[in-house]
PDB file of N, CA and C in Angstrom:
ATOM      1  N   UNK A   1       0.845  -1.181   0.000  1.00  0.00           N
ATOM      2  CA  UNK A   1       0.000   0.000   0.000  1.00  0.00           C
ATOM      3  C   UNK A   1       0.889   1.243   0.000  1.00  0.00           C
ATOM      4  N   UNK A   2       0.802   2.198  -1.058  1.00  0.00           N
ATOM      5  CA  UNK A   2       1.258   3.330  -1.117  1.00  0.00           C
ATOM      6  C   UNK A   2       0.280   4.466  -0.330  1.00  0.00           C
ATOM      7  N   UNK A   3       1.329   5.498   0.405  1.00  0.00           N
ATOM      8  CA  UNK A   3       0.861   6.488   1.056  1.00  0.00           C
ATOM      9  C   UNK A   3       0.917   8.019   0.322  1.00  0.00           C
ATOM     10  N   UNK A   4      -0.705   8.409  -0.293  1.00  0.00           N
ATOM     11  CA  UNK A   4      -0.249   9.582  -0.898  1.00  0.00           C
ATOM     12  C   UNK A   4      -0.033  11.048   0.126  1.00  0.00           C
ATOM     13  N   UNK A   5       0.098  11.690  -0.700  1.00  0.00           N
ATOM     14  CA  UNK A   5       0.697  13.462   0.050  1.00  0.00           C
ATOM     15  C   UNK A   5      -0.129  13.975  -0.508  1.00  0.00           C
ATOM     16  N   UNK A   6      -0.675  15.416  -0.291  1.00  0.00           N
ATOM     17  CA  UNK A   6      -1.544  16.007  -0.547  1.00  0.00           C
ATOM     18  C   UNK A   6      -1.353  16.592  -1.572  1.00  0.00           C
ATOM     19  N   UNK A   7      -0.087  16.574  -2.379  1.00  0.00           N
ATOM     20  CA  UNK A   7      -0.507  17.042  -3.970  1.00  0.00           C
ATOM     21  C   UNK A   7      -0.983  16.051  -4.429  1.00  0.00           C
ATOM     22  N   UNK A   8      -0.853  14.730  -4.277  1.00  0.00           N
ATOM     23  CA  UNK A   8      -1.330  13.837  -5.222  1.00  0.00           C
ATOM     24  C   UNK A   8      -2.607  13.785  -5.239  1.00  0.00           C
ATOM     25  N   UNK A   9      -2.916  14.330  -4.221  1.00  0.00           N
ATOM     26  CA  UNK A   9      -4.546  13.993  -3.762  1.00  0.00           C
ATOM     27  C   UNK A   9      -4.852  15.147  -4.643  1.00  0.00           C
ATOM     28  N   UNK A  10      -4.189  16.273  -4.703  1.00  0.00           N
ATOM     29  CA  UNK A  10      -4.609  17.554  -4.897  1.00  0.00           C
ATOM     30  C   UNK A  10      -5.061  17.237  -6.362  1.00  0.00           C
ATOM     31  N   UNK A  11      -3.587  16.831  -7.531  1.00  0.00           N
ATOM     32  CA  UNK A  11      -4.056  16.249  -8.543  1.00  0.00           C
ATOM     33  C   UNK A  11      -5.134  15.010  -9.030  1.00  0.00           C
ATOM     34  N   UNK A  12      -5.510  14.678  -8.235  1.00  0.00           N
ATOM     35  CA  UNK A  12      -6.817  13.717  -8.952  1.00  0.00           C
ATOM     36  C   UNK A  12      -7.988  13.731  -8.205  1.00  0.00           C
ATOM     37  N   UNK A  13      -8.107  15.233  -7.520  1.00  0.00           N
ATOM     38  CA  UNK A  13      -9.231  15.707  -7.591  1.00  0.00           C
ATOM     39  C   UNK A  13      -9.928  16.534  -9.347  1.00  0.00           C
ATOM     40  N   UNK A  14     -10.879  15.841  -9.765  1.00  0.00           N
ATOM     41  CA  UNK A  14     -11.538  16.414 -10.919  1.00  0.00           C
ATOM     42  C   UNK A  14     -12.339  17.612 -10.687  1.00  0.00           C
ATOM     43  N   UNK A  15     -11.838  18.406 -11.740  1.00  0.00           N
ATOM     44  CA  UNK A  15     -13.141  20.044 -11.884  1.00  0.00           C
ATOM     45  C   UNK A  15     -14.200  19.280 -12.989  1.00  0.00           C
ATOM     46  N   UNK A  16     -15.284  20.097 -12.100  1.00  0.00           N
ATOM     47  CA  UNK A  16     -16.102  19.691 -12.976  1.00  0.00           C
ATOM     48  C   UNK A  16     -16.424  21.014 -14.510  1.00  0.00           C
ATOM     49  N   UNK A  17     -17.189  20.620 -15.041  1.00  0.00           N
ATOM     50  CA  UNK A  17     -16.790  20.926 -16.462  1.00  0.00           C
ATOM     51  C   UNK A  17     -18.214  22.319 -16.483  1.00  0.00           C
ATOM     52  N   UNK A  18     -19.342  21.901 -15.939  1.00  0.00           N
ATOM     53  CA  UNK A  18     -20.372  23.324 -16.024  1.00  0.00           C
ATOM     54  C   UNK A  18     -20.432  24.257 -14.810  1.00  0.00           C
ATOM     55  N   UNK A  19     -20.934  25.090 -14.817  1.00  0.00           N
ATOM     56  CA  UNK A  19     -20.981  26.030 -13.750  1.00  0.00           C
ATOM     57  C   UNK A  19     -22.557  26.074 -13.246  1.00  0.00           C
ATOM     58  N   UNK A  20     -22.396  26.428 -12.138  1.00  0.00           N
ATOM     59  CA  UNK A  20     -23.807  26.856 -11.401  1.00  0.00           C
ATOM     60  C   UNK A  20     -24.941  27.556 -12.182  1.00  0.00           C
ATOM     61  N   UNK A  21     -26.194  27.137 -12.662  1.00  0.00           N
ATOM     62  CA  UNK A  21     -26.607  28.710 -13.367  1.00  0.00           C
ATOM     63  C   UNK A  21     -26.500  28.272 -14.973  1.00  0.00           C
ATOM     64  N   UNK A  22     -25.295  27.358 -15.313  1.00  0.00           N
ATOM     65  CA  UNK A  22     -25.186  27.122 -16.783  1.00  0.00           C
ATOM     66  C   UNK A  22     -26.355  26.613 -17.480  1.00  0.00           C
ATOM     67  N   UNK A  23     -26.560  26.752 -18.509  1.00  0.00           N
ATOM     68  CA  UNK A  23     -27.295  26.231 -19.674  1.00  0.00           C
ATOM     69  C   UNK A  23     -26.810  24.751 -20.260  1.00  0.00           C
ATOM     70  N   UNK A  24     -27.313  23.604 -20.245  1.00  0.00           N
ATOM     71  CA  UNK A  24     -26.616  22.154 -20.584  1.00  0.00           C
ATOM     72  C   UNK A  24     -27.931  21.459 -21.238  1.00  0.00           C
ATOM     73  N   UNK A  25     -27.530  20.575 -22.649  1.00  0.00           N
ATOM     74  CA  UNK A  25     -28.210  19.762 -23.276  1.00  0.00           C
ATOM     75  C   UNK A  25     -28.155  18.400 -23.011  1.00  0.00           C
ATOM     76  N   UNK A  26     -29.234  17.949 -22.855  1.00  0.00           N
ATOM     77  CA  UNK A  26     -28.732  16.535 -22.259  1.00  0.00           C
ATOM     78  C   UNK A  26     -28.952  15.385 -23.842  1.00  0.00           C
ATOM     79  N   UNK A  27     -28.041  14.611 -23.255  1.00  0.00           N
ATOM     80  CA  UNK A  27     -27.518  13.847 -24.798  1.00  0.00           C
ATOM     81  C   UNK A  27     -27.390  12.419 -24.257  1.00  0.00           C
ATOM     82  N   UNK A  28     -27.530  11.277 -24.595  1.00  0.00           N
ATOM     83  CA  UNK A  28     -27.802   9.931 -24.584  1.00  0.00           C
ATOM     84  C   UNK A  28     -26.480   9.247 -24.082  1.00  0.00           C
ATOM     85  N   UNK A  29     -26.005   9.068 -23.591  1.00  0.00           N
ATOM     86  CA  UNK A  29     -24.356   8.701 -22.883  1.00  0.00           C
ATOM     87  C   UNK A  29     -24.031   7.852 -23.892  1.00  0.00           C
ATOM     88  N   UNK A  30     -23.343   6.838 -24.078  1.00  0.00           N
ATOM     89  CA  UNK A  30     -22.466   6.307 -25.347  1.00  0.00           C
ATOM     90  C   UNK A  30     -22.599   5.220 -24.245  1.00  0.00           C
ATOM     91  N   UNK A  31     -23.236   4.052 -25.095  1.00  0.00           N
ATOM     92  CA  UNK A  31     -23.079   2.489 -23.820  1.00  0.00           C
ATOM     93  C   UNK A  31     -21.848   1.822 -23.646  1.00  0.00           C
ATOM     94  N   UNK A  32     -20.930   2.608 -24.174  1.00  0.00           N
ATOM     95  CA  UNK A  32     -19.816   1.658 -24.105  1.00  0.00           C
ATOM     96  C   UNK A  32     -18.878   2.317 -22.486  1.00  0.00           C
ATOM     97  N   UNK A  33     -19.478   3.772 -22.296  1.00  0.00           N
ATOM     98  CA  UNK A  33     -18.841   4.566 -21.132  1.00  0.00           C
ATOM     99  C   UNK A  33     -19.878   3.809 -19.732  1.00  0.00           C
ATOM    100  N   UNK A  34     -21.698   3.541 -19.881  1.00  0.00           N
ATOM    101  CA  UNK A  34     -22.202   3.461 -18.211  1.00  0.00           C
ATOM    102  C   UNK A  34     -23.197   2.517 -19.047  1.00  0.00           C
ATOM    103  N   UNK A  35     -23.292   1.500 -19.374  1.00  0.00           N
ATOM    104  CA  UNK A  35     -24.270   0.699 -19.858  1.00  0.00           C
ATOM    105  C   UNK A  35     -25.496   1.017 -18.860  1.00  0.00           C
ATOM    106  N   UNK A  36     -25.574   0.790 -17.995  1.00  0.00           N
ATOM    107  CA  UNK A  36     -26.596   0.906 -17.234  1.00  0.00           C
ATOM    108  C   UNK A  36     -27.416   2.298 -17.191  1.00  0.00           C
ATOM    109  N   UNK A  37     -26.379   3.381 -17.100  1.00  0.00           N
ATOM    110  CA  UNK A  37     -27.325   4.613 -17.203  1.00  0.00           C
ATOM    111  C   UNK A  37     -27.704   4.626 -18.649  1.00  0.00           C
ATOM    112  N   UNK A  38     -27.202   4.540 -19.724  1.00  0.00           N
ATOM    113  CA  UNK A  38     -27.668   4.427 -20.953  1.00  0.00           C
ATOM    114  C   UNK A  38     -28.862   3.705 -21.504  1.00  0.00           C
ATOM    115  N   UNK A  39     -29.394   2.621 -21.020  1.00  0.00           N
ATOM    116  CA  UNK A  39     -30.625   1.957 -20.613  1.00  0.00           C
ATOM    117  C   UNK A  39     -31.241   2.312 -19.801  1.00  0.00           C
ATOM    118  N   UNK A  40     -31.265   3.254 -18.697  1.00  0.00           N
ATOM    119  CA  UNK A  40     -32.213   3.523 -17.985  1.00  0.00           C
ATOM    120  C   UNK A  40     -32.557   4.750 -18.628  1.00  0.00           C
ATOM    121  N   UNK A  41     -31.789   5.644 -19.019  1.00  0.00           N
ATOM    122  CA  UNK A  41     -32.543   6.977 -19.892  1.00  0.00           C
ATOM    123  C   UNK A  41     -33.112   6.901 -21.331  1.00  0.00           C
ATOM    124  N   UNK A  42     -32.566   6.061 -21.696  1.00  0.00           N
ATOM    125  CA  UNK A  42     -33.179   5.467 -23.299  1.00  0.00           C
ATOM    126  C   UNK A  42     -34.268   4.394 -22.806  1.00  0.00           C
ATOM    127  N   UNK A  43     -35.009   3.916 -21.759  1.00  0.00           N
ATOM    128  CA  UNK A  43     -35.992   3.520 -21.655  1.00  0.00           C
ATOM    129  C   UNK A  43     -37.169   4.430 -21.051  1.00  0.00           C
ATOM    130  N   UNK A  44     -36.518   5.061 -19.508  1.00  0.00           N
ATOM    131  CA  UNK A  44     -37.379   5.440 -18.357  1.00  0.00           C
ATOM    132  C   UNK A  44     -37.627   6.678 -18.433  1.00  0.00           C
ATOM    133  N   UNK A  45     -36.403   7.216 -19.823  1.00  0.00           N
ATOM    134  CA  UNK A  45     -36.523   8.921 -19.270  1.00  0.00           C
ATOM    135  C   UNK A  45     -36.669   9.346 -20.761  1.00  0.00           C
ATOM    136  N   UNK A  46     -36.864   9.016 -21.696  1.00  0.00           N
ATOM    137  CA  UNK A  46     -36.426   9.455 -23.122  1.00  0.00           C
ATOM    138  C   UNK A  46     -37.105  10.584 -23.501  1.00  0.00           C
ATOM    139  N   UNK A  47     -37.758  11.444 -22.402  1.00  0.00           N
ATOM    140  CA  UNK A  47     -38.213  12.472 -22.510  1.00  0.00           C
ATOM    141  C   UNK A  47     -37.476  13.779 -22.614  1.00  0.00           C
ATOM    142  N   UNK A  48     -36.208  13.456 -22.042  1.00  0.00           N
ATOM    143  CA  UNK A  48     -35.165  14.468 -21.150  1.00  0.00           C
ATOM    144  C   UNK A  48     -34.486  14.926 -22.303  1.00  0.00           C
ATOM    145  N   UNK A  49     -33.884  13.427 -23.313  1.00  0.00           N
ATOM    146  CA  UNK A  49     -33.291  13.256 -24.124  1.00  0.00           C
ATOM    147  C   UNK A  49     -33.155  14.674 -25.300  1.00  0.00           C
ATOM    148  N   UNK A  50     -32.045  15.295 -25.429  1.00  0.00           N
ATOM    149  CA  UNK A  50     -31.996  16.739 -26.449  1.00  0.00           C
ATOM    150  C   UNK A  50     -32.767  17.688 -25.540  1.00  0.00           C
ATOM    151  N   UNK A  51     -32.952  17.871 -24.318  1.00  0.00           N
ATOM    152  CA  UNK A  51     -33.710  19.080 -23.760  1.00  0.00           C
ATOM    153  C   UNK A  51     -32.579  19.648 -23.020  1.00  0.00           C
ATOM    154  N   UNK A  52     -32.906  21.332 -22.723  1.00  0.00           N
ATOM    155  CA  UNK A  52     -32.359  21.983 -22.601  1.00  0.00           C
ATOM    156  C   UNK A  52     -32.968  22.194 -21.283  1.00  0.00           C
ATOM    157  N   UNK A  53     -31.504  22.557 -19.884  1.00  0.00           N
ATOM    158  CA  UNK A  53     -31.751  22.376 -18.601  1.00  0.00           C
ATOM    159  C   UNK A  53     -30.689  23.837 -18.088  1.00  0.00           C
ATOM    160  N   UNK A  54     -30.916  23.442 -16.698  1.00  0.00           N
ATOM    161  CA  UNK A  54     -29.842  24.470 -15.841  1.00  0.00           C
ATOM    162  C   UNK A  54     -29.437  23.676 -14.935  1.00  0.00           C
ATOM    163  N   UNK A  55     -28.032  24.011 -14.398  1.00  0.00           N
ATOM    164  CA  UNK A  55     -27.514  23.250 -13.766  1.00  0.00           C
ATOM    165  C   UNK A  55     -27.373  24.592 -12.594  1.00  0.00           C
ATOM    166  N   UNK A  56     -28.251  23.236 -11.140  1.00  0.00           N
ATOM    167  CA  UNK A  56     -28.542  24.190  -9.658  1.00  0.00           C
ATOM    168  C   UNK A  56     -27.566  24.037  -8.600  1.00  0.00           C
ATOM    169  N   UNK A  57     -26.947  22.301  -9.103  1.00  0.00           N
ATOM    170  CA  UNK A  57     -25.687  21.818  -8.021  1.00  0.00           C
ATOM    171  C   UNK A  57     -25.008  21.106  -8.492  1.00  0.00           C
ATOM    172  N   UNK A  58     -23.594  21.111  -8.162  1.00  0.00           N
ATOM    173  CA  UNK A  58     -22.634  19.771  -8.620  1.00  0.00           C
ATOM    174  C   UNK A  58     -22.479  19.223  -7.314  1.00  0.00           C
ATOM    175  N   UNK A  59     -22.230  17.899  -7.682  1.00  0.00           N
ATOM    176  CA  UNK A  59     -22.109  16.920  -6.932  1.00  0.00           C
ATOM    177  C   UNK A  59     -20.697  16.281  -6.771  1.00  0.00           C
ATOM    178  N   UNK A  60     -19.352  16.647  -6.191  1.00  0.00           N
ATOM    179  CA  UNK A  60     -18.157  16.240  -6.778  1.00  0.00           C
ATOM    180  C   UNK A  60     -18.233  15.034  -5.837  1.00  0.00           C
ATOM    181  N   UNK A  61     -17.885  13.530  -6.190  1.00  0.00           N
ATOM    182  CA  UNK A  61     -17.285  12.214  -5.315  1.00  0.00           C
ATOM    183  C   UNK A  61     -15.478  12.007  -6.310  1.00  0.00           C
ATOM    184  N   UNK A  62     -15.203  10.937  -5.280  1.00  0.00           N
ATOM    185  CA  UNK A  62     -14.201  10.718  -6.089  1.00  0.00           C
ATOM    186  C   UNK A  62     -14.323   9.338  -7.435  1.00  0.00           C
ATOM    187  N   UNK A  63     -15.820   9.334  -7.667  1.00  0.00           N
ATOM    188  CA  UNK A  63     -15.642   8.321  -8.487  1.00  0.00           C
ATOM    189  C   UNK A  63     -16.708   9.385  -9.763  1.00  0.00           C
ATOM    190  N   UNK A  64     -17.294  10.679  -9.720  1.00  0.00           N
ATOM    191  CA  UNK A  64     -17.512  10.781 -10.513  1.00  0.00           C
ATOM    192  C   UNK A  64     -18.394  12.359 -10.266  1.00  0.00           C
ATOM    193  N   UNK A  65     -18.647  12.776 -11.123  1.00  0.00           N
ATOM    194  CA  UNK A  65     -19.289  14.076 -10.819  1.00  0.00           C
ATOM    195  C   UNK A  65     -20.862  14.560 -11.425  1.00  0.00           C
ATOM    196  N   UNK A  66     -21.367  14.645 -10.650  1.00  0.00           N
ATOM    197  CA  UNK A  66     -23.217  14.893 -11.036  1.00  0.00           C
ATOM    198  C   UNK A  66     -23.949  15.960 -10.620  1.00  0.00           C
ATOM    199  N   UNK A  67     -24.323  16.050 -11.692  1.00  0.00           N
ATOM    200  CA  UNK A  67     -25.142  17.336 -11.662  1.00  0.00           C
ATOM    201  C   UNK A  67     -26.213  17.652 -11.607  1.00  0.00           C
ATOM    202  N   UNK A  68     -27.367  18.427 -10.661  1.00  0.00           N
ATOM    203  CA  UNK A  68     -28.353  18.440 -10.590  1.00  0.00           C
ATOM    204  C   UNK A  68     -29.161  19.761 -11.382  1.00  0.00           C
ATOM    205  N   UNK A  69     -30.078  19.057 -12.171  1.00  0.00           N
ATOM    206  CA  UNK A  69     -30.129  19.948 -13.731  1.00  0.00           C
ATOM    207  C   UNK A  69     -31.813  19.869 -13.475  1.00  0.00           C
ATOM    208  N   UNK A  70     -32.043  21.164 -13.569  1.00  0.00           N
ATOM    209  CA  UNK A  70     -33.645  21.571 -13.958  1.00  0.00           C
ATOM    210  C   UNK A  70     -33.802  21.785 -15.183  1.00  0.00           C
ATOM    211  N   UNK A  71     -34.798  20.621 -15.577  1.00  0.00           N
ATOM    212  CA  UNK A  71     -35.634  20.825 -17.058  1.00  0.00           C
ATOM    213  C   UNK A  71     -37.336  20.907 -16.806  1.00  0.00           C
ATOM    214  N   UNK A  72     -37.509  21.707 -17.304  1.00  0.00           N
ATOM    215  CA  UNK A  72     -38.923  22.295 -17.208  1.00  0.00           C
ATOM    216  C   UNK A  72     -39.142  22.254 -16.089  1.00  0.00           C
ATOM    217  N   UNK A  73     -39.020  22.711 -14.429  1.00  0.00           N
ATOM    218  CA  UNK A  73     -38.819  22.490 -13.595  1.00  0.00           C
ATOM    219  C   UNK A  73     -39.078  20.989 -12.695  1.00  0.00           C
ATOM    220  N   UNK A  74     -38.776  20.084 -13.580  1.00  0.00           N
ATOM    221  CA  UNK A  74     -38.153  18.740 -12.625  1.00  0.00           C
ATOM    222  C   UNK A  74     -36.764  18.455 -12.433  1.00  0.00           C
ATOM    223  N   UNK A  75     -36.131  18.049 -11.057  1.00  0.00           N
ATOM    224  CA  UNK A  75     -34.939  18.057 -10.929  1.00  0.00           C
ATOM    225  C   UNK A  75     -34.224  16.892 -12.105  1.00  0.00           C
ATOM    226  N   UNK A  76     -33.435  16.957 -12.157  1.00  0.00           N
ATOM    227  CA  UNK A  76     -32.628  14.883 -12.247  1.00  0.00           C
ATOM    228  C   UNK A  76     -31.743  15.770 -12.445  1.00  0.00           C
ATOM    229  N   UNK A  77     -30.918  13.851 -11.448  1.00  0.00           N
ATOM    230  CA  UNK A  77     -29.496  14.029 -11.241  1.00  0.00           C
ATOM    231  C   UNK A  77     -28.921  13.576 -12.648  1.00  0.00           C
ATOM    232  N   UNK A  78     -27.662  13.966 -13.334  1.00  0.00           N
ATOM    233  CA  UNK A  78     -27.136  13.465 -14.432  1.00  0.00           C
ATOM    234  C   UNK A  78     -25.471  13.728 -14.187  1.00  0.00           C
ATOM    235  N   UNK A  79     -24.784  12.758 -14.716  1.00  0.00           N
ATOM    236  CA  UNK A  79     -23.434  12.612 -14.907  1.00  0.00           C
ATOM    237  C   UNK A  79     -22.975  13.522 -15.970  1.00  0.00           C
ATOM    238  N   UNK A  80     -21.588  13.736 -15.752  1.00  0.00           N
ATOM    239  CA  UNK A  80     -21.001  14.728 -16.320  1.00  0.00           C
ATOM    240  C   UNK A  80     -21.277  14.374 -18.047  1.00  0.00           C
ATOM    241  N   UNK A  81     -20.549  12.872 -18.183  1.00  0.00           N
ATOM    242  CA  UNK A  81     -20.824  12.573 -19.744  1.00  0.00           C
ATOM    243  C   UNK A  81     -22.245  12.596 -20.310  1.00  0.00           C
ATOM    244  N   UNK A  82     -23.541  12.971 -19.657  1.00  0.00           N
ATOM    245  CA  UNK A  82     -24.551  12.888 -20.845  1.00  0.00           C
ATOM    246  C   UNK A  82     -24.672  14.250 -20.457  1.00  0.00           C
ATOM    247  N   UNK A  83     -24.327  15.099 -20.339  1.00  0.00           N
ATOM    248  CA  UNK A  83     -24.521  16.908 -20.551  1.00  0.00           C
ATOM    249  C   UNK A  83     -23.697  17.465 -21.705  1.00  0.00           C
ATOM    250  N   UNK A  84     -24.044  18.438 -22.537  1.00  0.00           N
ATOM    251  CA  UNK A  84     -23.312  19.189 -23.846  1.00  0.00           C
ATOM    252  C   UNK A  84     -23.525  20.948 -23.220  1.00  0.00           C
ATOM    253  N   UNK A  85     -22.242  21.330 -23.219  1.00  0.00           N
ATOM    254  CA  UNK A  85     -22.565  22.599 -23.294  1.00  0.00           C
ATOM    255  C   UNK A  85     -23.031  23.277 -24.352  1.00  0.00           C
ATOM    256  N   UNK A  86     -23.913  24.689 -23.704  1.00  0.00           N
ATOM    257  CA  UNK A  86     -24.805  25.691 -24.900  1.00  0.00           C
ATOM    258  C   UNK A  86     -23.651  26.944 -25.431  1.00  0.00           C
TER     259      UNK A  86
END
């Protein structure tokens, strides 16, 4: 087991990519990146699919970053890869 130092930590902390307030299109994830979310929005949600949202919160973990996006005012949470900036 390696012991990191706080730059290392520092470096693989991820920025996330929209801002508070931003304008984001939501787009169909690619199944080869989250099979699972890609089937659940191409079945459960295919409403969302090409609509235009705002992003109210990010969500940073260390396994991934999500964003909580108002479209027509319903929340959903969405991952960084199915958002397109405007």
């Amino acid at each position: 087991m390696e012991q990191l130092s706080l730059f290392q930590m520092q470096a693989a902390i991820r920025k996330p990519k929209f801002l508070v307030l931003e304008q984001v299109k939501v787009q169909l994830m690619d199944e080869e990146i989250d099979s699972e979310t890609h089937y659940y929005r191409k079945f459960y949600e295919p409403h969302i699919i090409n609509k235009v949202g705002e992003v109210l919160q990010i969500i940073i973990t260390t396994k991934a970053i999500t964003y909580e996006v108002d479209i027509y005012g319903t929340r959903y949470y969405l991952l960084e890869e199915e958002l397109v900036g405007l």
